[in-house]
PDB file of N, CA and C in Angstrom:
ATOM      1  N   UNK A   1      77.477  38.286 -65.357  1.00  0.00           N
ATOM      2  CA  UNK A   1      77.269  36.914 -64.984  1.00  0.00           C
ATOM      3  C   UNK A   1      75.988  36.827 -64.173  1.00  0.00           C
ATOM      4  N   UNK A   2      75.327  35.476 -63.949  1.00  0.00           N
ATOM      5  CA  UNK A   2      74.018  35.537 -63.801  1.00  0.00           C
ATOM      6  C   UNK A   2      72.858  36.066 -64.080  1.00  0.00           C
ATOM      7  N   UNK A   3      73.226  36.204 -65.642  1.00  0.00           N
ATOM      8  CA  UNK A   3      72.404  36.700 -66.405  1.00  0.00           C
ATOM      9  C   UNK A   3      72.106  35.671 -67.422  1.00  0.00           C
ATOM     10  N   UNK A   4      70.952  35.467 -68.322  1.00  0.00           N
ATOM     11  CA  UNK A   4      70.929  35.084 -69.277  1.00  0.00           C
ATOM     12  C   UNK A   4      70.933  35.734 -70.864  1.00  0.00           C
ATOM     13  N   UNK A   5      71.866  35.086 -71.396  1.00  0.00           N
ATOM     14  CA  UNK A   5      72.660  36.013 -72.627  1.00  0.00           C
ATOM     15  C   UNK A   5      72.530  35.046 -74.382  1.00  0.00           C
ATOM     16  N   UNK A   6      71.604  35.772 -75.123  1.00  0.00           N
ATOM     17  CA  UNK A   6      71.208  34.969 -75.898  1.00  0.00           C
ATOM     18  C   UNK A   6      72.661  35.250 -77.275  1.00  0.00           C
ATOM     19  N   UNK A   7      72.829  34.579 -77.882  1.00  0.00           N
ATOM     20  CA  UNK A   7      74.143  34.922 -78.989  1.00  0.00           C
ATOM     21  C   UNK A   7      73.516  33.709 -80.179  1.00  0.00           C
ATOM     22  N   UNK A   8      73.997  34.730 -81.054  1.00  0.00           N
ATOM     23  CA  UNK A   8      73.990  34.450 -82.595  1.00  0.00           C
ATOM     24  C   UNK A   8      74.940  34.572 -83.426  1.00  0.00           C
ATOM     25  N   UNK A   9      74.662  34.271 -84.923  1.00  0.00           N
ATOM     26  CA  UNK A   9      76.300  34.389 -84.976  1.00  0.00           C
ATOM     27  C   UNK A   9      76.642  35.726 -85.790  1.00  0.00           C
ATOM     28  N   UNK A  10      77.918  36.170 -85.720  1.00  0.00           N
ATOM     29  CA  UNK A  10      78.186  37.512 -85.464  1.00  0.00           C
ATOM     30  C   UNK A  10      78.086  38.047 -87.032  1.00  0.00           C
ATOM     31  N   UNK A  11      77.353  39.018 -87.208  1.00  0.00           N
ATOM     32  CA  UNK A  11      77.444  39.670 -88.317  1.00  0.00           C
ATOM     33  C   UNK A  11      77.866  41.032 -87.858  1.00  0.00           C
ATOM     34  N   UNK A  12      78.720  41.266 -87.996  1.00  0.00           N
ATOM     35  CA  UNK A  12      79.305  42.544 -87.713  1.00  0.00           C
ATOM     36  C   UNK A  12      79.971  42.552 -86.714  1.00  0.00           C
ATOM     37  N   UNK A  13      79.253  43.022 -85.562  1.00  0.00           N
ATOM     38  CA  UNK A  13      80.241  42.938 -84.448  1.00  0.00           C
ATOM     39  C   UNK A  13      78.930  42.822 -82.786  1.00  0.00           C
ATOM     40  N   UNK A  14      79.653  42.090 -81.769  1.00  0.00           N
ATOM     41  CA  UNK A  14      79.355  42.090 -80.714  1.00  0.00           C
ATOM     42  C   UNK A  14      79.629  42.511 -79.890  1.00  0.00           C
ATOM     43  N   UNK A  15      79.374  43.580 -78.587  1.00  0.00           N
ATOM     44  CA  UNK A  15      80.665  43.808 -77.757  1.00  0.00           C
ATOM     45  C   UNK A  15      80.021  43.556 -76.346  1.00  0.00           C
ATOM     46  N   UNK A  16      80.723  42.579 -75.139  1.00  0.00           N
ATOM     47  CA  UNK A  16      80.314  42.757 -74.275  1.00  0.00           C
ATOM     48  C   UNK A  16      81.533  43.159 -73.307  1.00  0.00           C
ATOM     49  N   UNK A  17      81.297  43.740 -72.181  1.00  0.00           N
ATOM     50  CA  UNK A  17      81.848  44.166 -70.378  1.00  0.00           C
ATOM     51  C   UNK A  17      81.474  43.283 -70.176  1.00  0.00           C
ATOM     52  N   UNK A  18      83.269  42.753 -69.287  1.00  0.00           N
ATOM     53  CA  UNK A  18      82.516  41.856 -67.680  1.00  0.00           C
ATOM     54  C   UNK A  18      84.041  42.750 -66.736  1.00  0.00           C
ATOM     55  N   UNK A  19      83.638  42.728 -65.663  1.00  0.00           N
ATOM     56  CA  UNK A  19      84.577  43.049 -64.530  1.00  0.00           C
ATOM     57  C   UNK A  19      85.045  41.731 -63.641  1.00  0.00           C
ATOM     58  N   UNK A  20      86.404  41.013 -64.373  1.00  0.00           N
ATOM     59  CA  UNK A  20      86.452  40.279 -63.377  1.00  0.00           C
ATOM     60  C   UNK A  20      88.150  40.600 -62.484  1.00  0.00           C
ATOM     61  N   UNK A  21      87.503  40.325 -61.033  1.00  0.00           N
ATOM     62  CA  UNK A  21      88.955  41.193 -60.187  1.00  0.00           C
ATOM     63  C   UNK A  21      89.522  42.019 -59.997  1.00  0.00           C
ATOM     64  N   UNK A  22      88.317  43.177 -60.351  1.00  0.00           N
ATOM     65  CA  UNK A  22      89.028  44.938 -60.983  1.00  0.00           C
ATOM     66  C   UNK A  22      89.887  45.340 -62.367  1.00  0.00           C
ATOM     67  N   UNK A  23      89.717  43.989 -63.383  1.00  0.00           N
ATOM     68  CA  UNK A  23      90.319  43.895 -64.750  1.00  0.00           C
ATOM     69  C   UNK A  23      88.691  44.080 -65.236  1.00  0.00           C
ATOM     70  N   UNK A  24      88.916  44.999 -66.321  1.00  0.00           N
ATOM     71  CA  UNK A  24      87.735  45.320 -67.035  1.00  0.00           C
ATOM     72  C   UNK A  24      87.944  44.610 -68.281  1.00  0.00           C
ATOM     73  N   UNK A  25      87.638  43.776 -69.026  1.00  0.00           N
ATOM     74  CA  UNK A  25      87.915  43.853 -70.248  1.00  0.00           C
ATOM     75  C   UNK A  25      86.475  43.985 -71.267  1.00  0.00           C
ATOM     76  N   UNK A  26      86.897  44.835 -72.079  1.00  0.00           N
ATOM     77  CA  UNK A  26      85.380  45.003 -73.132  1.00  0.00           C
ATOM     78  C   UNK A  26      86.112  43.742 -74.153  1.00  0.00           C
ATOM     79  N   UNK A  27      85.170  42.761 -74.265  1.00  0.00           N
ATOM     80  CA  UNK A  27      85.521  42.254 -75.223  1.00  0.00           C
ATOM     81  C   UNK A  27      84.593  42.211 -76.686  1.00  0.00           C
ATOM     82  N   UNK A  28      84.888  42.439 -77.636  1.00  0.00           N
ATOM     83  CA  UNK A  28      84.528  41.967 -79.026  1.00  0.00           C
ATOM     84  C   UNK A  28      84.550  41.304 -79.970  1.00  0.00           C
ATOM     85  N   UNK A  29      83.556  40.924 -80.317  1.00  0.00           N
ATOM     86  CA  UNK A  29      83.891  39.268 -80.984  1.00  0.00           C
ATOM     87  C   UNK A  29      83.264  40.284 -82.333  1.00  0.00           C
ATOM     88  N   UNK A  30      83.998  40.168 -83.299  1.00  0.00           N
ATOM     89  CA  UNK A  30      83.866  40.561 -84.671  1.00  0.00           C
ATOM     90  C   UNK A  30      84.020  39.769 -86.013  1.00  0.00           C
ATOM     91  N   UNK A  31      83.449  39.877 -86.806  1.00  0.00           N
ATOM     92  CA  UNK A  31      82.838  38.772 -87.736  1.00  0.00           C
ATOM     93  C   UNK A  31      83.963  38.384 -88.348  1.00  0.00           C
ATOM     94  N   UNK A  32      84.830  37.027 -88.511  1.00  0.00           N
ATOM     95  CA  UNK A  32      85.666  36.520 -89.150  1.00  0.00           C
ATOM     96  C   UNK A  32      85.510  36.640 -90.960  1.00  0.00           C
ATOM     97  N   UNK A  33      84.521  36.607 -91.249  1.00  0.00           N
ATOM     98  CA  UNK A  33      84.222  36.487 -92.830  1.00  0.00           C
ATOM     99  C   UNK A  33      85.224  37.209 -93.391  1.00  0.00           C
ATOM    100  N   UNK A  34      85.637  36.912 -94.389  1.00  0.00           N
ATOM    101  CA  UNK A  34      86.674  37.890 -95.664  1.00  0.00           C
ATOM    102  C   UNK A  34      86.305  38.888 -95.927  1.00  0.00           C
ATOM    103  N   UNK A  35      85.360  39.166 -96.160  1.00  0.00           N
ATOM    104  CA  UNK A  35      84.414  40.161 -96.719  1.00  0.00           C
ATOM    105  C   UNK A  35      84.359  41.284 -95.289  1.00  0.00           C
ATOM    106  N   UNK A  36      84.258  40.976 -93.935  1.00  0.00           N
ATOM    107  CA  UNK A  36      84.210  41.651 -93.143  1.00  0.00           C
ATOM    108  C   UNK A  36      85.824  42.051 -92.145  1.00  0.00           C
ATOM    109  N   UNK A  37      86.667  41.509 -93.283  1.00  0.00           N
ATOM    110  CA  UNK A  37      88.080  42.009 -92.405  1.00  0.00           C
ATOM    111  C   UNK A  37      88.647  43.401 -92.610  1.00  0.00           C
ATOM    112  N   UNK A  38      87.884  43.740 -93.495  1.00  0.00           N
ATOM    113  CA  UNK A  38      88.306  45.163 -93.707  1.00  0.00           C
ATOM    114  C   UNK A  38      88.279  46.175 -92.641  1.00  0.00           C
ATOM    115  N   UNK A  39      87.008  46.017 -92.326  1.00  0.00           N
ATOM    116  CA  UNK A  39      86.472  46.876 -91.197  1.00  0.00           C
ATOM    117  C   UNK A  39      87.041  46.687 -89.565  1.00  0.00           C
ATOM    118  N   UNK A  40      88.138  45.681 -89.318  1.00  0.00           N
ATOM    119  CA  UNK A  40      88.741  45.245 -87.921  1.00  0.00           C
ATOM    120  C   UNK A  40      89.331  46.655 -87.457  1.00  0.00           C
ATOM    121  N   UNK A  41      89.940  47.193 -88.487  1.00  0.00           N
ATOM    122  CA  UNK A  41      90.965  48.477 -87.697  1.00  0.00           C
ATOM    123  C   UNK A  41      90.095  49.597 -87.532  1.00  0.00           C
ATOM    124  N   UNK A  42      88.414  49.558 -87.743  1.00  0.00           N
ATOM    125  CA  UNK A  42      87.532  50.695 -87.110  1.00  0.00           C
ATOM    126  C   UNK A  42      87.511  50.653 -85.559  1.00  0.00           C
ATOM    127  N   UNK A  43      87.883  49.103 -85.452  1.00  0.00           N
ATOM    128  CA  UNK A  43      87.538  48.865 -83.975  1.00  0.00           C
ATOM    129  C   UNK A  43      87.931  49.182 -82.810  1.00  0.00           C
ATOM    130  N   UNK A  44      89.525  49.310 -83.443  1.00  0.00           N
ATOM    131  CA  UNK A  44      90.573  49.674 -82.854  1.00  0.00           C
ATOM    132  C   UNK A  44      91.078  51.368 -82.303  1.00  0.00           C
ATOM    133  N   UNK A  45      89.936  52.283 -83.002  1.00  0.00           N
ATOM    134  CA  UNK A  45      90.247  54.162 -82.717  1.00  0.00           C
ATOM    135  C   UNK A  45      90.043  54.206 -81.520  1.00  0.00           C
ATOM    136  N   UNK A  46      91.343  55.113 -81.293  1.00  0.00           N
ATOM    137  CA  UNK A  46      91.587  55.045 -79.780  1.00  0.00           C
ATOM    138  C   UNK A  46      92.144  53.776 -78.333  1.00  0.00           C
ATOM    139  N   UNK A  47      92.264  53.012 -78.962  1.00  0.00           N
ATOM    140  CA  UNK A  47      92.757  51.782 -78.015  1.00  0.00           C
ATOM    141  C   UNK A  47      93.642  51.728 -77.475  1.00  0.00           C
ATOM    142  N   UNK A  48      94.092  51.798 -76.435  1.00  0.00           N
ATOM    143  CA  UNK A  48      95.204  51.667 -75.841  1.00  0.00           C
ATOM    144  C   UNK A  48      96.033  50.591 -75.787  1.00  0.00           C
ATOM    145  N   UNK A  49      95.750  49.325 -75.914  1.00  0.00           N
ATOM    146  CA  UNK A  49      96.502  48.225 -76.404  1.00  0.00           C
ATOM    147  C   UNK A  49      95.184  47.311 -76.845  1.00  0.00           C
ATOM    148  N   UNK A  50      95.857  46.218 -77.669  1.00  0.00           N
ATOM    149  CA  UNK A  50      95.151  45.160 -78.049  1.00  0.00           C
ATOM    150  C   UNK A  50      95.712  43.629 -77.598  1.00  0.00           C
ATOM    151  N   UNK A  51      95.019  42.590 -77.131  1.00  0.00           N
ATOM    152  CA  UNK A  51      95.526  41.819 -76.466  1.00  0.00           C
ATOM    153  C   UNK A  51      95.433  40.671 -77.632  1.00  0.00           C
ATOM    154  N   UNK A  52      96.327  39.860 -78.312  1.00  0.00           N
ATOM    155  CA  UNK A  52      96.150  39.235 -79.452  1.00  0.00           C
ATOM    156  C   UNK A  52      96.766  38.199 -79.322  1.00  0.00           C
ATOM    157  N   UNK A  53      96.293  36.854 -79.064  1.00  0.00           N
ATOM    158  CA  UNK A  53      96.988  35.829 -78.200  1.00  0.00           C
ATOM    159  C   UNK A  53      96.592  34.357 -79.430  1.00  0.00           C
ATOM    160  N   UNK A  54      97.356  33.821 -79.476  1.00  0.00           N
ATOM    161  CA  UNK A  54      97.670  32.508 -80.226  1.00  0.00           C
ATOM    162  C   UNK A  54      97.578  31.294 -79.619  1.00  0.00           C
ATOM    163  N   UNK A  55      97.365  31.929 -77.895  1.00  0.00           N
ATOM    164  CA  UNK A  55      97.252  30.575 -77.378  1.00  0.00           C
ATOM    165  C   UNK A  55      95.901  30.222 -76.784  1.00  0.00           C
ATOM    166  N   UNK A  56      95.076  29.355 -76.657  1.00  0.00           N
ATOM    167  CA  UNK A  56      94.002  28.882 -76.465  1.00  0.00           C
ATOM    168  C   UNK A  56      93.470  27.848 -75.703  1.00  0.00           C
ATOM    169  N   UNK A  57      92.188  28.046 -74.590  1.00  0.00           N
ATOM    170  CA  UNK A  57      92.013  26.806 -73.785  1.00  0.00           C
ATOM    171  C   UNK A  57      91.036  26.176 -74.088  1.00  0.00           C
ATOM    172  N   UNK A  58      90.004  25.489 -74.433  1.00  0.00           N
ATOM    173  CA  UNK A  58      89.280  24.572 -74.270  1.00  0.00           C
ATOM    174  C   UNK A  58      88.069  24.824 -72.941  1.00  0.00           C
ATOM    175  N   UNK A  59      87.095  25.402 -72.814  1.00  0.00           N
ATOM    176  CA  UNK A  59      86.446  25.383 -71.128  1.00  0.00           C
ATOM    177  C   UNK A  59      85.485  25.120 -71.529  1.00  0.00           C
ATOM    178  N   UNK A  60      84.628  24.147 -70.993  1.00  0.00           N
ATOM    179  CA  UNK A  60      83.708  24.126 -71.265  1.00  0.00           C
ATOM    180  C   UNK A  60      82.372  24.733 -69.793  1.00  0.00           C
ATOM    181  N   UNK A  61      81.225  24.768 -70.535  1.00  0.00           N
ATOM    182  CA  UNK A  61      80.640  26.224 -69.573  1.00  0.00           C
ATOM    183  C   UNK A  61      79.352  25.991 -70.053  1.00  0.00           C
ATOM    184  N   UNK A  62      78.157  26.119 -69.355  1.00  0.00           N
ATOM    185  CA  UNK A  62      77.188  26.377 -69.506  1.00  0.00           C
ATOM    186  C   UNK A  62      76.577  27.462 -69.663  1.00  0.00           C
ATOM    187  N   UNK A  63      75.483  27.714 -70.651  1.00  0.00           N
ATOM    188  CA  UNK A  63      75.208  29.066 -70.739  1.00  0.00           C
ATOM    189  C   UNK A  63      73.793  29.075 -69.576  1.00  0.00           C
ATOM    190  N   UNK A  64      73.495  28.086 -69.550  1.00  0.00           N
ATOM    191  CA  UNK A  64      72.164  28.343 -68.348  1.00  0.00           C
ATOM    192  C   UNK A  64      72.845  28.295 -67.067  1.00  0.00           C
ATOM    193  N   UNK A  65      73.541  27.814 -66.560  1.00  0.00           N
ATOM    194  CA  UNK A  65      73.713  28.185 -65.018  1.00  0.00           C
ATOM    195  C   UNK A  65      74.881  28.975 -64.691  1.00  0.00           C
ATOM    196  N   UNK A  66      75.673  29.221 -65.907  1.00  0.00           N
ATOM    197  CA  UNK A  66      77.432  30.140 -65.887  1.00  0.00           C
ATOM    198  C   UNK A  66      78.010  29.225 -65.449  1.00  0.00           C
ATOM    199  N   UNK A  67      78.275  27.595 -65.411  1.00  0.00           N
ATOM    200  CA  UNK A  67      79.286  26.742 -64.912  1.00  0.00           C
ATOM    201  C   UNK A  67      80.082  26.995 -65.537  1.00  0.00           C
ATOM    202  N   UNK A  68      81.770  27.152 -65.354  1.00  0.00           N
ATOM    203  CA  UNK A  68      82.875  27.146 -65.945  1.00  0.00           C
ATOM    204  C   UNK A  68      83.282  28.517 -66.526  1.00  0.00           C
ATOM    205  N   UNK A  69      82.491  29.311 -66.446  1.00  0.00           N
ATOM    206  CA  UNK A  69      82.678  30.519 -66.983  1.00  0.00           C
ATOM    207  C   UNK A  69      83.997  31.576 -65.745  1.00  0.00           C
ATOM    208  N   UNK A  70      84.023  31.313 -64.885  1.00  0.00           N
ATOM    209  CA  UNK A  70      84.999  32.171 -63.501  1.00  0.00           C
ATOM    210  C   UNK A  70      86.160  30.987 -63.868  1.00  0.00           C
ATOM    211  N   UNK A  71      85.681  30.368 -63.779  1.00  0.00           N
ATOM    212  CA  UNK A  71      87.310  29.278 -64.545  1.00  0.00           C
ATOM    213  C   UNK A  71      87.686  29.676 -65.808  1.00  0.00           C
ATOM    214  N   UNK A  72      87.174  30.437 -66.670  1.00  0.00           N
ATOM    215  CA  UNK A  72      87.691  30.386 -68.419  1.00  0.00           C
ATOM    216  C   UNK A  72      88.311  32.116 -67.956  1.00  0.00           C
ATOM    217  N   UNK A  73      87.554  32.804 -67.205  1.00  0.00           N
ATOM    218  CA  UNK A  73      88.278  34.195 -67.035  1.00  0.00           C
ATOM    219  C   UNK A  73      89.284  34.329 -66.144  1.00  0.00           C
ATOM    220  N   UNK A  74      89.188  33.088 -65.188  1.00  0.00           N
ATOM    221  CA  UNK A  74      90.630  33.044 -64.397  1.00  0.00           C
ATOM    222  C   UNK A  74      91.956  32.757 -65.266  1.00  0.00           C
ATOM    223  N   UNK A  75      91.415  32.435 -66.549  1.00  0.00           N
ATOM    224  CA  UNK A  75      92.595  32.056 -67.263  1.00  0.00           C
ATOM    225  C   UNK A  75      93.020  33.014 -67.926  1.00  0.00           C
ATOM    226  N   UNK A  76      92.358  33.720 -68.599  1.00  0.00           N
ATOM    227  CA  UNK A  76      92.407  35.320 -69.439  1.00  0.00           C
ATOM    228  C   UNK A  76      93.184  35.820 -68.461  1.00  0.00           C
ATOM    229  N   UNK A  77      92.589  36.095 -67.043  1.00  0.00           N
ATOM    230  CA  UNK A  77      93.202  37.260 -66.590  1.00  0.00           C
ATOM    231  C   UNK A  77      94.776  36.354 -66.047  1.00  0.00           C
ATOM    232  N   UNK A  78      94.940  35.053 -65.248  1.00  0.00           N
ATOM    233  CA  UNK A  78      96.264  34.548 -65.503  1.00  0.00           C
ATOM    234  C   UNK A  78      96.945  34.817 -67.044  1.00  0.00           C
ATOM    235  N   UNK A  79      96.637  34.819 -67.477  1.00  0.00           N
ATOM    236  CA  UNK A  79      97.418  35.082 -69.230  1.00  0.00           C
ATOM    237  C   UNK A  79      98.032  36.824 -69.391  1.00  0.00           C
ATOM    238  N   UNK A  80      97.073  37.266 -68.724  1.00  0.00           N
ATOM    239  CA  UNK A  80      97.231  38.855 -69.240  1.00  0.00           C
ATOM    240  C   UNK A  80      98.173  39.471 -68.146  1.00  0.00           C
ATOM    241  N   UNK A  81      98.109  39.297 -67.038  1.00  0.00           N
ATOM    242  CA  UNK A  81      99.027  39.660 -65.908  1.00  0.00           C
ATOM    243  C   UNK A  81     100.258  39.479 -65.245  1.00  0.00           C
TER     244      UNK A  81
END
């Protein structure tokens, strides 16, 4: 955070770290296409769990100043704990 972070859209795969509250999560955003679902369970060697959630919030967030962004991970990590 307080960084500036340029994104495109995902061909293959993305992965970023953030540390929020001593919860690490690597997250990866990996290409939805049909053609690229094959390759999801490479992602997975070695993982110790996968967090796979159906439920979803809405935050909205700026990418130039990080507004709303400590609010969208307060919710992840409320969800996960």
């Amino acid at each position: 955070m307080g960084e500036a972070v340029h994104t495109s859209p995902t061909i293959g795969s993305n992965v970023e770290e953030v540390i929020w509250r001593n919860i690490h999560f690597i997250m990866w955003d990996v290409g939805g296409q049909e053609s690229l679902r094959a390759s999801w369970s490479s992602y997975y060697t070695h993982t110790q769990f996968v967090i796979l959630t159906h439920r979803w919030q809405i935050q909205a967030c700026c990418a130039l100043t990080g507004e709303g962004i400590e609010k969208g991970l307060e919710w992840i990590a409320s969800s996960i704990t």
